[in-house]
Every structure is written in structure tokens, then in C-alpha cells.
PDB file of N, CA and C in Angstrom:
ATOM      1  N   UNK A   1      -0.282  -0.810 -37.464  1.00  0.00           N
ATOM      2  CA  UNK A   1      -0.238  -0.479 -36.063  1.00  0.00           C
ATOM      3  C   UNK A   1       0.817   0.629 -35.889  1.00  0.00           C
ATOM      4  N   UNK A   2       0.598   1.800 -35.306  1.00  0.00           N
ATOM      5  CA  UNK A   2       1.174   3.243 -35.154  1.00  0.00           C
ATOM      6  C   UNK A   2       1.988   2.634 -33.828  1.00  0.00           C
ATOM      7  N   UNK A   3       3.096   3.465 -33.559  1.00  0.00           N
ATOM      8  CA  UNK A   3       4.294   3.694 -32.570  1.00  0.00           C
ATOM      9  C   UNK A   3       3.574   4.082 -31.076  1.00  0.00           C
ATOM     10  N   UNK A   4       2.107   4.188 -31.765  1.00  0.00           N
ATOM     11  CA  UNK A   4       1.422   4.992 -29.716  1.00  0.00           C
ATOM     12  C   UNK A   4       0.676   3.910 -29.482  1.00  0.00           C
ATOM     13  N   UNK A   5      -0.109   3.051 -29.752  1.00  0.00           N
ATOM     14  CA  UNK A   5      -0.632   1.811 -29.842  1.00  0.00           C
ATOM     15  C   UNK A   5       0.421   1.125 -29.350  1.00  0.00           C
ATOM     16  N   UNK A   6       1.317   0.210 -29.933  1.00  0.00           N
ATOM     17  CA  UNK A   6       2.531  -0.532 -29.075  1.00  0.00           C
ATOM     18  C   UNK A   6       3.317  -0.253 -28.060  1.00  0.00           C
ATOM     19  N   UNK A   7       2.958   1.135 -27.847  1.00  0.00           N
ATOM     20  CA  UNK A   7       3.436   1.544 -26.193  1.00  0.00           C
ATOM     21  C   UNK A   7       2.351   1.250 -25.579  1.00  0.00           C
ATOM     22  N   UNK A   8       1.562   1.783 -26.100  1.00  0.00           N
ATOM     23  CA  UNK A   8       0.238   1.135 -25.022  1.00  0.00           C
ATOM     24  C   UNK A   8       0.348   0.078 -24.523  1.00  0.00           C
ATOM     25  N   UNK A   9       0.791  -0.778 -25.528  1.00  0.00           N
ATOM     26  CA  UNK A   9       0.624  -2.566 -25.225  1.00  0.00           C
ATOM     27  C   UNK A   9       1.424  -2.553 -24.417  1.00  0.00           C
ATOM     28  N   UNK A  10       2.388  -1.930 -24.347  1.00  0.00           N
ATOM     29  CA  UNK A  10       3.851  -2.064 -23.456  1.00  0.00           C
ATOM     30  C   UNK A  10       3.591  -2.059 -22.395  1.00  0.00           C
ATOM     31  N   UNK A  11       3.147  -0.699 -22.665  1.00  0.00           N
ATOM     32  CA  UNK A  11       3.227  -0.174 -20.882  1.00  0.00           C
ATOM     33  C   UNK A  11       1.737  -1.150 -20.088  1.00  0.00           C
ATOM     34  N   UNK A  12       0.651  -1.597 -20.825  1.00  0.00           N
ATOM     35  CA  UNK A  12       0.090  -2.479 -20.166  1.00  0.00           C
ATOM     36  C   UNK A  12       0.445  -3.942 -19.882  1.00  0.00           C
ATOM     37  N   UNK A  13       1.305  -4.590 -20.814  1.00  0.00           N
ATOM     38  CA  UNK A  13       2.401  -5.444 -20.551  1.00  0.00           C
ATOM     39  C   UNK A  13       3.015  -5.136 -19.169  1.00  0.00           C
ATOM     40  N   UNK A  14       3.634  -4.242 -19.252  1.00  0.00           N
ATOM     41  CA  UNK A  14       4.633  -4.193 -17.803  1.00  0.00           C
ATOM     42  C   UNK A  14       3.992  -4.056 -16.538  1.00  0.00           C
ATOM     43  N   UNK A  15       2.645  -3.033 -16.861  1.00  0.00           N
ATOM     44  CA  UNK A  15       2.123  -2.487 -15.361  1.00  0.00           C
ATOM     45  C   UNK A  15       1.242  -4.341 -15.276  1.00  0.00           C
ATOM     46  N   UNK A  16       0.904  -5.213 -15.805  1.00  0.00           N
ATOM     47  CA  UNK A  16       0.118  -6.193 -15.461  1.00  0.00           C
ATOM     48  C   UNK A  16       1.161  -7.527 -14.825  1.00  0.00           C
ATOM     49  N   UNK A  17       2.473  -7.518 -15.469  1.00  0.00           N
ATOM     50  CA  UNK A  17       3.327  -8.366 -14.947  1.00  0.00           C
ATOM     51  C   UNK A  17       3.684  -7.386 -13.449  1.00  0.00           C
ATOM     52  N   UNK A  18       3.878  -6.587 -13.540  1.00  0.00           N
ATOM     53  CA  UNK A  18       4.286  -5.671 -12.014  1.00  0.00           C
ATOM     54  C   UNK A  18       2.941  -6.082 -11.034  1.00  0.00           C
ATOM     55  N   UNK A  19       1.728  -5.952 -11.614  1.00  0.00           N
ATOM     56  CA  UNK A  19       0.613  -6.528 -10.449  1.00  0.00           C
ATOM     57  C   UNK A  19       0.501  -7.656 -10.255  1.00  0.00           C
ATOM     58  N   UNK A  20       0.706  -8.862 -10.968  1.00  0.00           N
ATOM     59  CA  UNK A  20       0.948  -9.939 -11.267  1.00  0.00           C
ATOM     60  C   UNK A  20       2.217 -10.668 -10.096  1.00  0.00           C
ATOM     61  N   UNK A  21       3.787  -9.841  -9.970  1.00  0.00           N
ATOM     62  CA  UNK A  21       4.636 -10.160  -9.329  1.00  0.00           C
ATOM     63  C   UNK A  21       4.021  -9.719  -8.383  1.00  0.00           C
ATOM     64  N   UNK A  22       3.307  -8.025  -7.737  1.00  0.00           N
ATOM     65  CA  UNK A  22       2.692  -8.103  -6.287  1.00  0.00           C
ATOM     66  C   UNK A  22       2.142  -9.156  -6.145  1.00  0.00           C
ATOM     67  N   UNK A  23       1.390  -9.673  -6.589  1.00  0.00           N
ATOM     68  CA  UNK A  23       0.598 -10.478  -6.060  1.00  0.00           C
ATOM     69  C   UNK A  23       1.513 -12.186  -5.832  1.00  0.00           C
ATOM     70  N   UNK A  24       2.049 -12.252  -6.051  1.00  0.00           N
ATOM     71  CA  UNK A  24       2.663 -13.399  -6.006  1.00  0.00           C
ATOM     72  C   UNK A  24       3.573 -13.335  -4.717  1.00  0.00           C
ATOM     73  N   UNK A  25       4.051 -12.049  -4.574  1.00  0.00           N
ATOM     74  CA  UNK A  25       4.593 -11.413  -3.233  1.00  0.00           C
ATOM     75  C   UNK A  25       3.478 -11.847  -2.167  1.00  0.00           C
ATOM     76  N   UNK A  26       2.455 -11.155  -2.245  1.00  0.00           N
ATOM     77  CA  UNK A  26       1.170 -10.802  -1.372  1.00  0.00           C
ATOM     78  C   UNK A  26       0.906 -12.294  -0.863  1.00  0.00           C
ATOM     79  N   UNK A  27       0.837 -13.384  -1.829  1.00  0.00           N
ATOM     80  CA  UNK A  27       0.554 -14.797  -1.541  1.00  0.00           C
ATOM     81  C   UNK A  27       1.677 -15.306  -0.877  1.00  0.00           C
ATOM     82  N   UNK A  28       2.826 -14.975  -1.302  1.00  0.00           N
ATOM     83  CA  UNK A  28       4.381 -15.457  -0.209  1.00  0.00           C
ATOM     84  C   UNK A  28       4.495 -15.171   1.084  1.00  0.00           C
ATOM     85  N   UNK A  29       3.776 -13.924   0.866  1.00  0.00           N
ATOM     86  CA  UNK A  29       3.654 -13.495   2.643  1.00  0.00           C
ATOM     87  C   UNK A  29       2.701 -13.788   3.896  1.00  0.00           C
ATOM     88  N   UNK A  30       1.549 -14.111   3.033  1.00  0.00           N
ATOM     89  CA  UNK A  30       0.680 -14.860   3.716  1.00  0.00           C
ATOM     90  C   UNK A  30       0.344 -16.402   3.732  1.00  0.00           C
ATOM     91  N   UNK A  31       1.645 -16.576   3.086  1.00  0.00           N
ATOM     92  CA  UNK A  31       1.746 -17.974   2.912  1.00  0.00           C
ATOM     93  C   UNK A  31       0.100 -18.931   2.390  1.00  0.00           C
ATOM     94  N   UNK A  32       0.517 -18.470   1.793  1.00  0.00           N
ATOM     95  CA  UNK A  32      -0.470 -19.163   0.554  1.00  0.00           C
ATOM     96  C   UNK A  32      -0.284 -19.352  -0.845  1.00  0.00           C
ATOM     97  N   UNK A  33      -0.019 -20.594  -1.307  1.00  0.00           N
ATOM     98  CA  UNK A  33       0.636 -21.319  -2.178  1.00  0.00           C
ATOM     99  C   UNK A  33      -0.936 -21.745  -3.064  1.00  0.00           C
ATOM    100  N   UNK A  34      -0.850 -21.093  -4.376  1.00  0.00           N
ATOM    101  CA  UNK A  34      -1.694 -21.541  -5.275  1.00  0.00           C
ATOM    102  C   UNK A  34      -1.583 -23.355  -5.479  1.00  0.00           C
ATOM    103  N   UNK A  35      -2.795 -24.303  -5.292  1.00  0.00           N
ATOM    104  CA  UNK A  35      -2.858 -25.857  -5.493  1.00  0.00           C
ATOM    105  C   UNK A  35      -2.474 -26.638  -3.951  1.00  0.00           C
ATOM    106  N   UNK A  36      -2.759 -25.087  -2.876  1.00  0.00           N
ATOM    107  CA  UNK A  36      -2.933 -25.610  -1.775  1.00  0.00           C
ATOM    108  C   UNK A  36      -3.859 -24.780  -0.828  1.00  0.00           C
ATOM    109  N   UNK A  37      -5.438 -24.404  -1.961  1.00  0.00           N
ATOM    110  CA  UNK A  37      -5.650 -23.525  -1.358  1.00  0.00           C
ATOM    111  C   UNK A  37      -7.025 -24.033  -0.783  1.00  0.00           C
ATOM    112  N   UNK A  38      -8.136 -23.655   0.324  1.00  0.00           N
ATOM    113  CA  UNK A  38      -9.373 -24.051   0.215  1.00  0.00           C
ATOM    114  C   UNK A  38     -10.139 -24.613  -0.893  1.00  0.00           C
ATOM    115  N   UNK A  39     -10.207 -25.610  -0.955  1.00  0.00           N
ATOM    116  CA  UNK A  39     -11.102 -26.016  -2.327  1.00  0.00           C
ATOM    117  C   UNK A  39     -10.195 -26.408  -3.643  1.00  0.00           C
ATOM    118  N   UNK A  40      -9.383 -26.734  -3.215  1.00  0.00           N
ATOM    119  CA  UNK A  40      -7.946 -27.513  -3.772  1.00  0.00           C
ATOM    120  C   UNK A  40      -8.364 -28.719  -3.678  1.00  0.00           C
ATOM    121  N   UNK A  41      -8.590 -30.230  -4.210  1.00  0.00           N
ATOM    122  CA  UNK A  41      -8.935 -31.349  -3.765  1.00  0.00           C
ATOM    123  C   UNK A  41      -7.434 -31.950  -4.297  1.00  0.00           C
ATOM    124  N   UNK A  42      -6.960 -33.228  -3.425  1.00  0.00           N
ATOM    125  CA  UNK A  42      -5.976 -34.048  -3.219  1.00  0.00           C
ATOM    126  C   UNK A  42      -6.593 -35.493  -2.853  1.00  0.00           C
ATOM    127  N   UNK A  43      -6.163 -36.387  -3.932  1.00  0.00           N
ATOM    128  CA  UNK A  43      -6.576 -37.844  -3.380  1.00  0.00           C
ATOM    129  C   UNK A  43      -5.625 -38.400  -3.734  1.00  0.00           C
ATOM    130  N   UNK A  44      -4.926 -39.152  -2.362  1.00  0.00           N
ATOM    131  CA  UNK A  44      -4.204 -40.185  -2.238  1.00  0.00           C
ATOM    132  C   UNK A  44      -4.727 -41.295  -1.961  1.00  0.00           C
ATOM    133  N   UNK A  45      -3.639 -42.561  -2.703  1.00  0.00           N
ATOM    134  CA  UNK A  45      -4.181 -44.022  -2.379  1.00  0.00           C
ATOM    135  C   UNK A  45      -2.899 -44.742  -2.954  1.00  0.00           C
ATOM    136  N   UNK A  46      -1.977 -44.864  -1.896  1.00  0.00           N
ATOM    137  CA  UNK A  46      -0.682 -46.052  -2.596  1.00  0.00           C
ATOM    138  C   UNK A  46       0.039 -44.714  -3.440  1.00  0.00           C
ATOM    139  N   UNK A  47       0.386 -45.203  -4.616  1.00  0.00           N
ATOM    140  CA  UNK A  47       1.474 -44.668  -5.496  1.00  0.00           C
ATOM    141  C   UNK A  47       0.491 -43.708  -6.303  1.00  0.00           C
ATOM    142  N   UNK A  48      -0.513 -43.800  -6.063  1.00  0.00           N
ATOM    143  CA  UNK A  48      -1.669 -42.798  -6.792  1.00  0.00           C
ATOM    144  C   UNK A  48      -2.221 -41.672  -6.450  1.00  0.00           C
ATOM    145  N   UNK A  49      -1.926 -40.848  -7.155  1.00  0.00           N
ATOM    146  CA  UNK A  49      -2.498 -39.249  -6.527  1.00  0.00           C
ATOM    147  C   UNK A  49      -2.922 -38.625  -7.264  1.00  0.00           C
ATOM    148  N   UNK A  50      -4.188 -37.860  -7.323  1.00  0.00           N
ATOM    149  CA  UNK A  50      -4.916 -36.969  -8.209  1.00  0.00           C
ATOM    150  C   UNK A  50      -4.989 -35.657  -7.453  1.00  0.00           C
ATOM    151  N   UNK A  51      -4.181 -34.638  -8.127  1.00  0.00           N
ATOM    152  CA  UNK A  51      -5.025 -33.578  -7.712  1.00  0.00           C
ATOM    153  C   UNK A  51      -5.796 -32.509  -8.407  1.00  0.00           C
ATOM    154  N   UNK A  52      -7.000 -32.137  -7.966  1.00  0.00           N
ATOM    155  CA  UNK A  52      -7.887 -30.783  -8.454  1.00  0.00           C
ATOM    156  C   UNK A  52      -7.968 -29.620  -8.003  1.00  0.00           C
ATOM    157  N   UNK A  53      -6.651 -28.911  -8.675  1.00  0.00           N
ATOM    158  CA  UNK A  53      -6.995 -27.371  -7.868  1.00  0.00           C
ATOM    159  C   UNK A  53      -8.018 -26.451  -8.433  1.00  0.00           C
ATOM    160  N   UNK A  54      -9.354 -26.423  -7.538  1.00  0.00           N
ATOM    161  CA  UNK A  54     -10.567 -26.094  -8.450  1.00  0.00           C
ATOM    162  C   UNK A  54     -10.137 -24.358  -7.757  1.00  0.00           C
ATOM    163  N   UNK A  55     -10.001 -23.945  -6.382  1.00  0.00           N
ATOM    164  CA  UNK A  55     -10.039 -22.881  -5.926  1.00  0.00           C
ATOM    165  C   UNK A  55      -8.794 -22.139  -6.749  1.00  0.00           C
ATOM    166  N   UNK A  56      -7.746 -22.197  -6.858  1.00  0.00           N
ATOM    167  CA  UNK A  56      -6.861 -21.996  -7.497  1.00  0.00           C
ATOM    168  C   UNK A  56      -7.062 -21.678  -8.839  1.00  0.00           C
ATOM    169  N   UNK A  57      -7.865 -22.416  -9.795  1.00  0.00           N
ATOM    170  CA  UNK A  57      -7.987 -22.246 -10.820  1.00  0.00           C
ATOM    171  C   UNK A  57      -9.424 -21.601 -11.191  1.00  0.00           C
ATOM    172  N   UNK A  58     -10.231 -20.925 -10.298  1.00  0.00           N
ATOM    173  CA  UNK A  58     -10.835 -20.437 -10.228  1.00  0.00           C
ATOM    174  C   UNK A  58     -10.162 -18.562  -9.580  1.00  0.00           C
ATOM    175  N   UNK A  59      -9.347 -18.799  -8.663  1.00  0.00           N
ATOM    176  CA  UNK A  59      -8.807 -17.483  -8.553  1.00  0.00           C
ATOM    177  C   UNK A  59      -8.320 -17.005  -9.569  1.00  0.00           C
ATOM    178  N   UNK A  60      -7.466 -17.851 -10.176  1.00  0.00           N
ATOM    179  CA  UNK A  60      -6.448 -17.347 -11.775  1.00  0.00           C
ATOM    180  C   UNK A  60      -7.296 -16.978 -12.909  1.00  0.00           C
ATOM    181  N   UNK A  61      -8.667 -17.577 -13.100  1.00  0.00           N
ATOM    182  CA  UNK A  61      -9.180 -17.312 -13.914  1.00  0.00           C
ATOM    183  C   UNK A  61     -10.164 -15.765 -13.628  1.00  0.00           C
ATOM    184  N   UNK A  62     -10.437 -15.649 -12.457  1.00  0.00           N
ATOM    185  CA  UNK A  62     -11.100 -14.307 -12.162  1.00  0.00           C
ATOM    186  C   UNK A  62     -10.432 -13.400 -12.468  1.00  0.00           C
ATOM    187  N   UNK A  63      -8.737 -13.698 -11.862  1.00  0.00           N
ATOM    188  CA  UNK A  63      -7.943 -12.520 -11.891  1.00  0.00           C
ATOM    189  C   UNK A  63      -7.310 -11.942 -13.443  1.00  0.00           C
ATOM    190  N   UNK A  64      -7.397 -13.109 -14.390  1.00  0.00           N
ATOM    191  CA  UNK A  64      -7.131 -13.068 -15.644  1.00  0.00           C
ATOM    192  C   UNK A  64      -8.009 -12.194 -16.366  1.00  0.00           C
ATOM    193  N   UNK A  65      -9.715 -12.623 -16.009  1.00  0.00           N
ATOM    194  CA  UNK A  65     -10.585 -12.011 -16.770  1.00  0.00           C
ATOM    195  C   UNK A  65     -10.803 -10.268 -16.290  1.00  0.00           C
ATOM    196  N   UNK A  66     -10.227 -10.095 -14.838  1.00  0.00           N
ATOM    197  CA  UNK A  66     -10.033  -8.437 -14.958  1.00  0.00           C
ATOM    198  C   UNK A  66      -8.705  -7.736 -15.273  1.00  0.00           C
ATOM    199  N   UNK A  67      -7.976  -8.716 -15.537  1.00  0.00           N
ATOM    200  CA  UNK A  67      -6.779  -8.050 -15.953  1.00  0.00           C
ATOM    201  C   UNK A  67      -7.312  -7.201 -17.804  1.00  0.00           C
ATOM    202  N   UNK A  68      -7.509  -8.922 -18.380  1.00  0.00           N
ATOM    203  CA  UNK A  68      -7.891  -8.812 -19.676  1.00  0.00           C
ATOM    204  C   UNK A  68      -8.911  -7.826 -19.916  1.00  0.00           C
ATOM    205  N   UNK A  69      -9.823  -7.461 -19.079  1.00  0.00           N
ATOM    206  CA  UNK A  69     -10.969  -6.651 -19.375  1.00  0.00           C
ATOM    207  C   UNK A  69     -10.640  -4.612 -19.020  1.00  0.00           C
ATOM    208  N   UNK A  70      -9.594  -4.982 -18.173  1.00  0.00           N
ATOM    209  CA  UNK A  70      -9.051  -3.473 -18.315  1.00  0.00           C
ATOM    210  C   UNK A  70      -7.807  -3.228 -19.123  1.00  0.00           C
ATOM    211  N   UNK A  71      -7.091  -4.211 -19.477  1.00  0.00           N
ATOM    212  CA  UNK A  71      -6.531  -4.107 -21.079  1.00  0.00           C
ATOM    213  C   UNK A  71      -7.467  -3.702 -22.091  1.00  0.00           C
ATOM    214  N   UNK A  72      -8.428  -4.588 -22.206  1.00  0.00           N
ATOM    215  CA  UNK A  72      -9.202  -3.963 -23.640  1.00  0.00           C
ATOM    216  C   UNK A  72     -10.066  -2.650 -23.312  1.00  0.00           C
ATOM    217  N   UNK A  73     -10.361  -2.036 -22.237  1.00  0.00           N
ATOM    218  CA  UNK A  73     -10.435  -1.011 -22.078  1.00  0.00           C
ATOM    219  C   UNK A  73      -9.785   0.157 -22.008  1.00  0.00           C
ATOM    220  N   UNK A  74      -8.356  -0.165 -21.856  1.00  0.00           N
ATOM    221  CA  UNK A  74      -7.541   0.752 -22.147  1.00  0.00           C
ATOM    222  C   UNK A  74      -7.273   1.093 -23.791  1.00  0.00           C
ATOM    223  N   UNK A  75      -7.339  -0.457 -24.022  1.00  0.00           N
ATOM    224  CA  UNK A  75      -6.728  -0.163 -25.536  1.00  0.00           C
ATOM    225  C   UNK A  75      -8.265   0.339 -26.667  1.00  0.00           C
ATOM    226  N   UNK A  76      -9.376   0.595 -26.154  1.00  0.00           N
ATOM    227  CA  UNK A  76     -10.541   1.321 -26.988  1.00  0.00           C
ATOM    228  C   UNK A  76     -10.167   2.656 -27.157  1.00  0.00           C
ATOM    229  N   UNK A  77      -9.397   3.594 -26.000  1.00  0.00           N
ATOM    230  CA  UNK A  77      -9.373   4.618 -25.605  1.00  0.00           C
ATOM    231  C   UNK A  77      -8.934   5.214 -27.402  1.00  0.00           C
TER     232      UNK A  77
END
């Protein structure tokens, strides 16, 4: 692996944690807390609680698979 390749990684490293922190901003401000979102399920009963954050873990996974997919498009170049 050459010295221009691992900048690559870098600099897509940094610019994806930098969109990554917007967005975590973007959700603070509109107050919206990932595992409390539409389609989040919560069941209580006594000392027992299950929860399924399906919407949540469905956003993270969308947003993962275009992160990941314009990484490996960068890195074909």
C-alpha cells in the first residue's frame, strides 16, 4: 500500500466522521434521539422492558451503506 492510498483512507476517515458528527448535531437540534424514534418499539410490564429500535436501526444502517458505498468509490478511482 503506497503513501497516496492511505491518505485517501484518511482523508475519507475524517470527511465521514465530520458528516457523521453533523449529523448527530442535526438530530440534537431537532431533538431527535436515535431508540426514540417512530418505529422504535418499547414494552413495559413490572421490572421488565424490551426494547426494539427497528426505525433507528434501520436509519444507521441506510446511512452506513452510503457512506460505505462512496468510500469504495472513491477508493476505485
Amino acid at each position: 500500500m503506497n503513501l497516496e492510498s492511505i491518505g485517501r483512507i484518511l482523508l475519507l476517515l475524517g470527511l465521514s466522521l465530520t458528516a457523521l458528527g453533523a449529523l448527530f448535531l442535526l438530530l440534537a437540534r431537532f431533538d431527535i434521539s436515535l431508540g426514540r424514534l417512530p418505529g422504535d418499539f418499547r414494552f413495559q410490564s413490572g421490572n421488565f422492558t424490551c426494547v426494539f429500535p427497528l426505525a433507528s436501526s434501520l436509519l444507521i444502517s441506510l446511512l452506513l451503506t452510503v457512506l460505505l458505498n462512496l468510500l469504495a468509490r472513491f477508493l476505485q478511482r
